[in-house]
Protein backbone atom coordinates (compact mmCIF):
# COMPACT_ATOMS: atom_id res chain seq x y z
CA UNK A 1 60.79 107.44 129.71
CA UNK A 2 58.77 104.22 129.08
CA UNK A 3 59.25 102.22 132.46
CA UNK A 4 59.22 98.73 130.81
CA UNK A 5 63.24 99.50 129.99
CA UNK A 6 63.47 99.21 133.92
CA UNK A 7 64.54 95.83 133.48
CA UNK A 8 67.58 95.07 135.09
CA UNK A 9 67.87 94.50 139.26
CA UNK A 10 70.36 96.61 140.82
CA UNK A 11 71.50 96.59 144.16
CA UNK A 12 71.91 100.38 146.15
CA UNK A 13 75.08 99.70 149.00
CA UNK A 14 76.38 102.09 151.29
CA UNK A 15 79.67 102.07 153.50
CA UNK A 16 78.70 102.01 157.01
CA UNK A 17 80.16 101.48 160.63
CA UNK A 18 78.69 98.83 162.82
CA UNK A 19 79.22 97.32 166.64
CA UNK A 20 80.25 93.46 166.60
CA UNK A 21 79.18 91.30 169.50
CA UNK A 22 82.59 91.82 171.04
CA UNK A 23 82.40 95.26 170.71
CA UNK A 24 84.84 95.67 167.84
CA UNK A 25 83.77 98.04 165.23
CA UNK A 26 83.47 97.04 161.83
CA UNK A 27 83.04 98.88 158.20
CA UNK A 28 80.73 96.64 155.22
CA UNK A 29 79.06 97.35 152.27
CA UNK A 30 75.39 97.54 153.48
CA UNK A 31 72.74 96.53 151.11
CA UNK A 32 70.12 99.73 150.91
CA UNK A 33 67.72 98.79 148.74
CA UNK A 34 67.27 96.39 145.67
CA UNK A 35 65.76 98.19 142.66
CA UNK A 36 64.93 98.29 138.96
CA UNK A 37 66.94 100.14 136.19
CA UNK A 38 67.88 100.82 133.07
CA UNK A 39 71.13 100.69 131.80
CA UNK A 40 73.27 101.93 128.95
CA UNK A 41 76.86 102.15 127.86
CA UNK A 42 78.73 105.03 127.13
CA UNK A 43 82.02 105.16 125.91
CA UNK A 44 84.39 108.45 126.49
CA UNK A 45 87.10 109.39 124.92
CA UNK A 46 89.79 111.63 125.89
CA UNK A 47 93.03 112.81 125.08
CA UNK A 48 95.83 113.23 127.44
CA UNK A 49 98.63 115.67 127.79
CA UNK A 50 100.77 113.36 125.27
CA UNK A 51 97.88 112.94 122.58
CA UNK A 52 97.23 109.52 123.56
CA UNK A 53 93.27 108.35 123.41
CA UNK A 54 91.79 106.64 125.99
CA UNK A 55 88.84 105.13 125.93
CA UNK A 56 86.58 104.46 129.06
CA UNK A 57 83.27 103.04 129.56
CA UNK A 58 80.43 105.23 131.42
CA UNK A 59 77.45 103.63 132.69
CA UNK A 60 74.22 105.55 133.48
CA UNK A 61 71.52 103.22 135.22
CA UNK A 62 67.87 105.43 135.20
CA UNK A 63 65.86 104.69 138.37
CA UNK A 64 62.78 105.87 139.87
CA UNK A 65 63.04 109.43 141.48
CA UNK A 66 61.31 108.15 144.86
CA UNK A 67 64.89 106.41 145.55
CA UNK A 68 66.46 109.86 145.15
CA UNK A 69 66.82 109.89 148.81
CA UNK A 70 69.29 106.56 148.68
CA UNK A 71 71.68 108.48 146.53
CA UNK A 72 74.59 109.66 147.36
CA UNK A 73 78.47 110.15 146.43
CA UNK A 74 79.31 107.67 148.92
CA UNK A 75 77.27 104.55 147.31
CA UNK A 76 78.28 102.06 145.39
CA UNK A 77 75.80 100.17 142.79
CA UNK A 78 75.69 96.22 142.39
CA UNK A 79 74.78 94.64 138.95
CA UNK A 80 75.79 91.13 137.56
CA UNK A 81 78.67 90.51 140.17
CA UNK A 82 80.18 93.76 139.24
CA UNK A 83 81.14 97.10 141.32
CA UNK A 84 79.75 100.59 140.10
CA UNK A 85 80.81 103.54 141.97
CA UNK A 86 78.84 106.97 141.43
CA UNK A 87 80.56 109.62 139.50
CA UNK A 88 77.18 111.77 138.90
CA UNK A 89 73.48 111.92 139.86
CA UNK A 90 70.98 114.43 138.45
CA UNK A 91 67.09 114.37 137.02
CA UNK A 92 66.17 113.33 133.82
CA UNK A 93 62.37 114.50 134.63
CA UNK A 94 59.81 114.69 137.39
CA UNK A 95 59.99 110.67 137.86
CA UNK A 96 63.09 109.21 136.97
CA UNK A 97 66.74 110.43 137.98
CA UNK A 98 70.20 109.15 136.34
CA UNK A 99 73.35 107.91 137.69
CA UNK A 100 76.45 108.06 135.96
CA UNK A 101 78.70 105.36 137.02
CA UNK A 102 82.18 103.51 136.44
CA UNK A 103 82.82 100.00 136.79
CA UNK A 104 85.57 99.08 138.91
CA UNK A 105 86.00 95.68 139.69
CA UNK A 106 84.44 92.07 139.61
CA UNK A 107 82.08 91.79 143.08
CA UNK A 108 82.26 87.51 142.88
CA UNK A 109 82.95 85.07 140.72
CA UNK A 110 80.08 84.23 138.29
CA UNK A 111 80.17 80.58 137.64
């Protein structure tokens, strides 16, 4: 993979549990790291049980394998105020690993 197409700044979160000053615990997205990836659109189709098509959008972001370690089931990606959550994750060679996301929802309002 030529790294040049790491181009676009994505942001690696993670659900965790944290201790308030008053002692009241609280659950946040917690920013892991802030990387560089590249990104393409993929567009699935499937049929259901009634032989209606439906169409969805996959996303698979290519990052550096040395973030491997970041990666889980349980993170959620960040890119251009919108919410990717982590379907898949595997090795595309010895230096660069793939995540297959879905978009969910809008993360802010881009103005």
């Amino acid at each position: 993979m030529n790294p040049g197409k790491l181009n676009k700044k994505i942001e690696i979160k993670k659900f965790q549990n944290h201790i308030d000053n008053e002692g009241i615990e609280q659950k946040e997205w917690v920013t892991l790291r802030i990387v560089f990836a590249a990104i393409e659109d993929k567009i699935v189709r499937t049929t259901n049980e009634d032989n209606s098509v439906v169409t969805q959008v996959e996303t698979n972001m290519t990052i550096r394998k040395n973030y491997k370690s970041l990666c889980s089931s349980d993170i959620q990606i960040v890119y251009e105020n919108r919410i990717y959550n982590v379907l898949d994750i595997y090795e595309v060679d010895e230096n660069y690993i793939k995540l297959i996301t879905k978009g969910e929802k809008l993360y802010g309002s881009k103005t």
